[in-house]
Protein backbone atom coordinates (compact mmCIF):
# COMPACT_ATOMS: atom_id res chain seq x y z
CA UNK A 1 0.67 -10.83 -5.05
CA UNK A 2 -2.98 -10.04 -4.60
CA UNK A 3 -5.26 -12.81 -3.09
CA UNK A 4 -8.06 -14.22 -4.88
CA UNK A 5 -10.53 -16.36 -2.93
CA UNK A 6 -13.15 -18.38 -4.99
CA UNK A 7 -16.99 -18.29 -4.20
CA UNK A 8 -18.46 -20.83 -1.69
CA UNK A 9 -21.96 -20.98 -2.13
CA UNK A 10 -25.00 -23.30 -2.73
CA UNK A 11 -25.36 -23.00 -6.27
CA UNK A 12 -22.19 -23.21 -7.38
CA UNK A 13 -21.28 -26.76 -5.13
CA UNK A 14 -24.87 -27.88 -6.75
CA UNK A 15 -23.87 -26.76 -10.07
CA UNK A 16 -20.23 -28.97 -9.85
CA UNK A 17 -22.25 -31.82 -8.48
CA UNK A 18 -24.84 -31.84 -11.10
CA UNK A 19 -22.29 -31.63 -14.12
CA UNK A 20 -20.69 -34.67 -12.76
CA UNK A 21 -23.72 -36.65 -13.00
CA UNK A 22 -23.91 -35.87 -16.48
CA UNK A 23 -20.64 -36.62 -16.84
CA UNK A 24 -21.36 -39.92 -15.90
CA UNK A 25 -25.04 -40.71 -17.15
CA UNK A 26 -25.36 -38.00 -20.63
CA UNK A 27 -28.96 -37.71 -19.16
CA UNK A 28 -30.20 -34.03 -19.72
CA UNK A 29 -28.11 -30.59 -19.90
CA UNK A 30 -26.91 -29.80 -16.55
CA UNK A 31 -28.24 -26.46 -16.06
CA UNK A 32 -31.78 -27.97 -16.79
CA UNK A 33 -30.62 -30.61 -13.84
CA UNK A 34 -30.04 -28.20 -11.71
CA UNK A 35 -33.16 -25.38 -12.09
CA UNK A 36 -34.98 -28.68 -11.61
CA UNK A 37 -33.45 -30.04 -8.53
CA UNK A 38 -33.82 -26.38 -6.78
CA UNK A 39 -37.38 -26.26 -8.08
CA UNK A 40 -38.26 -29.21 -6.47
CA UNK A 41 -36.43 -28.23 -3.47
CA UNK A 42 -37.16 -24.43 -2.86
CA UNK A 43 -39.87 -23.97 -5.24
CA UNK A 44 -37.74 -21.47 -7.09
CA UNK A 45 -35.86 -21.68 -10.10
CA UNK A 46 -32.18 -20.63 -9.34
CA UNK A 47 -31.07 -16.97 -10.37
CA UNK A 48 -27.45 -16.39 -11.17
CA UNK A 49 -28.67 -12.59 -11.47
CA UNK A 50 -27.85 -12.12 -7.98
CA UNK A 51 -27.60 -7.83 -8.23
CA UNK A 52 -31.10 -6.09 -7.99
CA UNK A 53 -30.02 -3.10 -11.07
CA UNK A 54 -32.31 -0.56 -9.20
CA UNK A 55 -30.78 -1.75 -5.63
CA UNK A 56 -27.47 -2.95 -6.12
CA UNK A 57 -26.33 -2.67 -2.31
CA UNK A 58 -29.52 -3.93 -0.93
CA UNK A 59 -29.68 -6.27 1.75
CA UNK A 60 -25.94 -6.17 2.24
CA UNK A 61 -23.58 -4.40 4.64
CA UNK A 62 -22.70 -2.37 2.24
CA UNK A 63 -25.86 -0.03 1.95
CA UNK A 64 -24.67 1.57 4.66
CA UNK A 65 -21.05 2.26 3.02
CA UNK A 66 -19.98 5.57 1.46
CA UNK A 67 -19.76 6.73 -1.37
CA UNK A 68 -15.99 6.47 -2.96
CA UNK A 69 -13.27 7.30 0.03
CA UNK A 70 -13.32 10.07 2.40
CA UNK A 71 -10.24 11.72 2.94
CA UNK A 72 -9.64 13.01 7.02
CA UNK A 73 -8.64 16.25 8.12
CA UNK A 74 -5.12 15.98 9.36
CA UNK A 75 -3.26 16.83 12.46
CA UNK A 76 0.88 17.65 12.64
CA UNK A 77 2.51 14.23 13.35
CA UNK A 78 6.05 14.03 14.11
CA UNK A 79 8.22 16.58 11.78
CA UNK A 80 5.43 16.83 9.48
CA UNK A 81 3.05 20.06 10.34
CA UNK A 82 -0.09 19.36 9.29
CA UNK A 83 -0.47 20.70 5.89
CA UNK A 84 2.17 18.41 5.02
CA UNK A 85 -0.05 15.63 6.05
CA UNK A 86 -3.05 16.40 4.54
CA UNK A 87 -1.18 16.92 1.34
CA UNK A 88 -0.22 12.89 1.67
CA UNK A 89 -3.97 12.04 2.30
CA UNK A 90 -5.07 14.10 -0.16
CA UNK A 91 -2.64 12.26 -2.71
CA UNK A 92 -3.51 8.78 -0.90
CA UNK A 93 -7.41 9.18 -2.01
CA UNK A 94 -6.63 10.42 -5.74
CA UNK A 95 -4.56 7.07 -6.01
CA UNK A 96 -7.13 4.84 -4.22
CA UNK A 97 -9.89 6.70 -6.52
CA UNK A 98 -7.47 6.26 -9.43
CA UNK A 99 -7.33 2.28 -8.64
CA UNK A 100 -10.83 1.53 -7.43
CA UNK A 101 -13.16 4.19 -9.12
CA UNK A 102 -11.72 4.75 -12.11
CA UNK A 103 -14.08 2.27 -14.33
CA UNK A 104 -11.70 2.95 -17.35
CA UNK A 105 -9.09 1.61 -15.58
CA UNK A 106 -11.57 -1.09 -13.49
CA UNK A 107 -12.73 -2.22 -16.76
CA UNK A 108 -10.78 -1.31 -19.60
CA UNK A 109 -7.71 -1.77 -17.46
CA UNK A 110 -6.13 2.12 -18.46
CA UNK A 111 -3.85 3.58 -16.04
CA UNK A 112 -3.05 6.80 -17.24
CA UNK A 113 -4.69 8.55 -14.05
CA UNK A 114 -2.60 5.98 -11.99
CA UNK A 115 0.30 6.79 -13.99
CA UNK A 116 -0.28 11.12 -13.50
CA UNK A 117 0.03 10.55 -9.73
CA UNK A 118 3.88 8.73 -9.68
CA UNK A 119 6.85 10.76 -9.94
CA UNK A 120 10.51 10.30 -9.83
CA UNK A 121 11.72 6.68 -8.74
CA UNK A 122 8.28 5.59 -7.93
CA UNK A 123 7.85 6.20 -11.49
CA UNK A 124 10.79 4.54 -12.94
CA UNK A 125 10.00 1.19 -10.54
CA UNK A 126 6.49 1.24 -12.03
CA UNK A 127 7.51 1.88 -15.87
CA UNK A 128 10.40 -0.86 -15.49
CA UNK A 129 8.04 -3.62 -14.02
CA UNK A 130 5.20 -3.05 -16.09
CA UNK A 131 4.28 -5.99 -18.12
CA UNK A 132 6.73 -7.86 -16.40
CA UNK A 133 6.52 -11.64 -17.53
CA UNK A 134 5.80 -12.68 -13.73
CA UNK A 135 2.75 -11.22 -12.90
CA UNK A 136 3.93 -11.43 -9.26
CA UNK A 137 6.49 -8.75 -10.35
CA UNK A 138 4.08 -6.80 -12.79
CA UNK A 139 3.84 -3.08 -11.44
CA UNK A 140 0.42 -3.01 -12.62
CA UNK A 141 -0.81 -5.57 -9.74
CA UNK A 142 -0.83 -2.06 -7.92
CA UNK A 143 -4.38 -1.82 -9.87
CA UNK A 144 -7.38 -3.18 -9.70
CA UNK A 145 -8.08 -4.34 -13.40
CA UNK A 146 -10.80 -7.08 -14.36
CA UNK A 147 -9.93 -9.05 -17.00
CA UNK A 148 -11.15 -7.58 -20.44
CA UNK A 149 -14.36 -8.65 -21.28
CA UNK A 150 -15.14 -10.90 -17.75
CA UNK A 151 -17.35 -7.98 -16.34
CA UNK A 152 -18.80 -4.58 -16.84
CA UNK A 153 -20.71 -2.04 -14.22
CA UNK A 154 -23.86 -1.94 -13.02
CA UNK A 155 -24.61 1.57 -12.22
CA UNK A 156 -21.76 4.02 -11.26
CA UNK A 157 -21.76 3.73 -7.54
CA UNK A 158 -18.99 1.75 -5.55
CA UNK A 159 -19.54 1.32 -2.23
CA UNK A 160 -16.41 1.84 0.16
CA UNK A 161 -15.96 1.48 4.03
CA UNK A 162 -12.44 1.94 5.81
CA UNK A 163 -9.90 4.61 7.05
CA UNK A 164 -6.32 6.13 6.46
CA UNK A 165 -4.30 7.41 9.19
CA UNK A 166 -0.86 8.45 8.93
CA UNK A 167 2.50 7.88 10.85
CA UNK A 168 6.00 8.46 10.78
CA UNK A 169 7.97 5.64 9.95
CA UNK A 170 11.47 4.26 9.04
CA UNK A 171 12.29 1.86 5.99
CA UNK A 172 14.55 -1.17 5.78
CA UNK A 173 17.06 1.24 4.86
CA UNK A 174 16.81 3.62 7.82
CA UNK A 175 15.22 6.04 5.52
CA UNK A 176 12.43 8.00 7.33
CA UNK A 177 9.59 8.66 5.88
CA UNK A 178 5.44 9.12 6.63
CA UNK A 179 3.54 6.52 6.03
CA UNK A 180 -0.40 6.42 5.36
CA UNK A 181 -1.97 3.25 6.47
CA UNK A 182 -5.27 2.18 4.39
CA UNK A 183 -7.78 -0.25 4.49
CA UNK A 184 -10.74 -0.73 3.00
CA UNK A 185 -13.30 -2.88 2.08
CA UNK A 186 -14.81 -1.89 -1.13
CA UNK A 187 -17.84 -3.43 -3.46
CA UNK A 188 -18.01 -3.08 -6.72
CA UNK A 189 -21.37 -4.63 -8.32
CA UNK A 190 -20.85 -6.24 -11.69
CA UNK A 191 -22.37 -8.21 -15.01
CA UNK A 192 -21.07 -10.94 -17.23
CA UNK A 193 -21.24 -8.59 -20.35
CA UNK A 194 -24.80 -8.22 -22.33
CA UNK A 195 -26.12 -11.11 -19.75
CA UNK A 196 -28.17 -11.62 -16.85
CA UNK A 197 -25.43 -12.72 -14.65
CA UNK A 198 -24.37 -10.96 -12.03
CA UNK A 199 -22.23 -10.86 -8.83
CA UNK A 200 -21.35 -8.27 -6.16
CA UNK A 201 -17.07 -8.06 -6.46
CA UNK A 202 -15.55 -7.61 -2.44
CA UNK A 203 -12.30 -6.07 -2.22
CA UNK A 204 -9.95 -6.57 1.03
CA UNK A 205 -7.75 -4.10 0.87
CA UNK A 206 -4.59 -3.14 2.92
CA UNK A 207 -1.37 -1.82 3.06
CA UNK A 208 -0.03 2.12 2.82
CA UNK A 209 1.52 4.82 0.74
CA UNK A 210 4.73 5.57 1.70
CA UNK A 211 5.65 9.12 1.27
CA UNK A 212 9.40 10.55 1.23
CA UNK A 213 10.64 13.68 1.33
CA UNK A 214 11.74 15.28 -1.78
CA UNK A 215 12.52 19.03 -1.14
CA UNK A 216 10.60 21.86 -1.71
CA UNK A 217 7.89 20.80 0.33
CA UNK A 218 6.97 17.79 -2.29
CA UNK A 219 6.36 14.36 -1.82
CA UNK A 220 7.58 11.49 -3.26
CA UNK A 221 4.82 8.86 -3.45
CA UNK A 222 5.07 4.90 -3.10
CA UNK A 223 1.93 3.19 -2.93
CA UNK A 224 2.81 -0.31 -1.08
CA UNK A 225 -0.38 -2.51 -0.74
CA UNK A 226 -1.91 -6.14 -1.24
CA UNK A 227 -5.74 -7.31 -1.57
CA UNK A 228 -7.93 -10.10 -1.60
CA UNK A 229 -11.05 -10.17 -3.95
CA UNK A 230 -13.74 -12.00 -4.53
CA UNK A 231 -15.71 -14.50 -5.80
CA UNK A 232 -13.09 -14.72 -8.75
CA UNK A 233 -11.13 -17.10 -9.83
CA UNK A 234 -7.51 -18.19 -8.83
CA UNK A 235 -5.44 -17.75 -12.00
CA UNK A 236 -1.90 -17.16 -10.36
CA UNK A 237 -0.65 -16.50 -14.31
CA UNK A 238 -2.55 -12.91 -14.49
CA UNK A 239 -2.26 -9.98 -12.52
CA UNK A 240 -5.93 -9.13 -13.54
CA UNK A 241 -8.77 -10.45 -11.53
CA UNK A 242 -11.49 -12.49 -13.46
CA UNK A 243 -15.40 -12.49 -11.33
CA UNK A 244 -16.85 -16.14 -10.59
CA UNK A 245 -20.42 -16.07 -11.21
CA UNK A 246 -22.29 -18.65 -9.85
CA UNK A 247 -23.17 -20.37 -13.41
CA UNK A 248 -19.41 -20.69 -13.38
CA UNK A 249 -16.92 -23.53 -12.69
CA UNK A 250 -14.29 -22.69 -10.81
CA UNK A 251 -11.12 -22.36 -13.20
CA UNK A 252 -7.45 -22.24 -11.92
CA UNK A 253 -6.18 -23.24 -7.91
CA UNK A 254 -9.00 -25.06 -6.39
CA UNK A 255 -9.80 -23.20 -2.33
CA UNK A 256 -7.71 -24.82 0.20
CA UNK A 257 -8.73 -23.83 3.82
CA UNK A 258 -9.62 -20.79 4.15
CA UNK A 259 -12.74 -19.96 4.38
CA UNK A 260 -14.20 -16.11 4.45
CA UNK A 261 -17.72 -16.40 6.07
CA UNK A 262 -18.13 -12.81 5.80
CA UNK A 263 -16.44 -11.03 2.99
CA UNK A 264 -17.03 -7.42 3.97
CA UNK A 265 -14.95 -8.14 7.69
CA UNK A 266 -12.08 -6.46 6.97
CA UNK A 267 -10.35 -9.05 9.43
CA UNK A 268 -11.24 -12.18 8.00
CA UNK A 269 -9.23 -11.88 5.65
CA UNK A 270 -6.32 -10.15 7.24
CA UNK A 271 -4.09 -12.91 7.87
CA UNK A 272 -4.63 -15.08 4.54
CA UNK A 273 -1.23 -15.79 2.59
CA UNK A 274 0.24 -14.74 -0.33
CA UNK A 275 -1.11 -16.82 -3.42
CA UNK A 276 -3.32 -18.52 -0.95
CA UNK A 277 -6.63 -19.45 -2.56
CA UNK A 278 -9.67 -19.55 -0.31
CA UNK A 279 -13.48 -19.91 -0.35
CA UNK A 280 -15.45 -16.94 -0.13
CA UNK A 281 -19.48 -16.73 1.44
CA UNK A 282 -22.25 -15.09 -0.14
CA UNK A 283 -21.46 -11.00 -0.93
């Protein structure tokens, strides 16, 4: 089940506090409250347009990030020569683009591309489980879909920084097959739809595709991996993620613990649990 730590930042703690004074007084609206109160403070009003349109990377790690995910040249490993190998990377990045890049499916939550790259069992397992009425069972947790209507792009560049590297491996069922390892951190920057609101979207990823051999010098493909993303919110009851923008509330599981100081460190977020909701800093 994919992990979906909440935003901790300035605004947003302000924000909560200043809605429960009006809560309790009715005095003025509480986004007036608050522009006011960081006026005063900063001499700035506050700006949940936090994504520079002509910039979006700028003054983050991630300006130094590629462009979409570079497949490596492979090397023989175990039984598998070479060209064997670089056939599985070369399928690992079309699914990764098909997941990540794809904004029909990022957005519009399509996953025909996704779909064109499973064959054979993989294929039934995903066609069974999708729309599963547990979204921790829902095949389509694979992708990475927004929820309809919470966000749109801005611009057509996502920013990605990781590796794959393969291995030979054996499964719980003493099957052996290669597996290529991924993970990536990858930024997505997005808008509340038709607004000013805006948030850069960090994506943990990790995990592998497992690839088995089918005959005929074909693989078998089973991508097997997890994420954490974020700021959005913790709704446990959909398998799509939904951006927190920092004029937001926080809706569903409320962060417990864990906090992410620095969401584009890959190992920060390594060891956080399944379903675990955690606070997120600044991306």
């Amino acid at each position: 089940m994919p992990w979906k730590p909440l935003p901790r930042n300035p605004s947003a703690m302000l924000c909560a506090a200043a809605v429960a004074v009006i809560a309790l007084t009715g005095c003025v609206p509480a986004e007036r409250l608050l522009n006011d109160v960081a006026q005063e403070v900063t001499g700035f009003p506050i700006t949940h347009d936090q994504v520079d349109r002509d910039d979006p990377f700028g003054g983050t790690e991630a300006e130094e990030y590629e462009e979409g995910f570079t497949v490596p040249e492979a090397a023989g490993i175990g039984e598998y020569p070479a060209d064997r190998v670089q056939a599985a990377y070369d399928a690992t990045g079309e699914l990764l683009e098909a997941v990540y890049l794809d904004q029909e499916s990022v957005f519009g939550g399509d996953d025909m591309r996704f779909r064109s790259l499973l064959s054979g069992q993989a294929m039934d397992w995903y066609q069974e489980y999708h729309g599963h009425e547990d979204p921790a069972l829902d095949s389509r947790s694979l992708l990475f879909h927004l929820t309809p209507g919470s966000a749109e792009p801005i611009g057509d560049v996502v920013k990605v920084d990781g590796r794959m590297w393969a291995e030979t491996a054996e499964d719980r069922y003493g099957m052996p097959y290669l597996a290529v390892r991924t993970e990536y951190t990858i930024v997505h920057p997005v808008a509340r739809p038709g607004e000013k609101v805006s948030v850069r979207l960090v994506t943990s990823h990790y995990g592998e595709v497992s690839f088995y051999d089918v005959g005929d010098g074909r693989w078998e493909a089973w991508p097997n991996w997890w994420r954490s993303a974020g700021p959005a919110h913790c709704l446990w009851d959909e398998y799509t993620f939904t951006p927190a923008y920092s004029d937001e509330m926080p809706e569903g599981e409320r962060p417990r613990g864990w906090i992410e100081d620095d969401p584009y460190d890959l190992e920060s977020a390594r060891d956080m649990g399944e379903e675990e909701c955690g606070a997120i800093g600044t991306t």
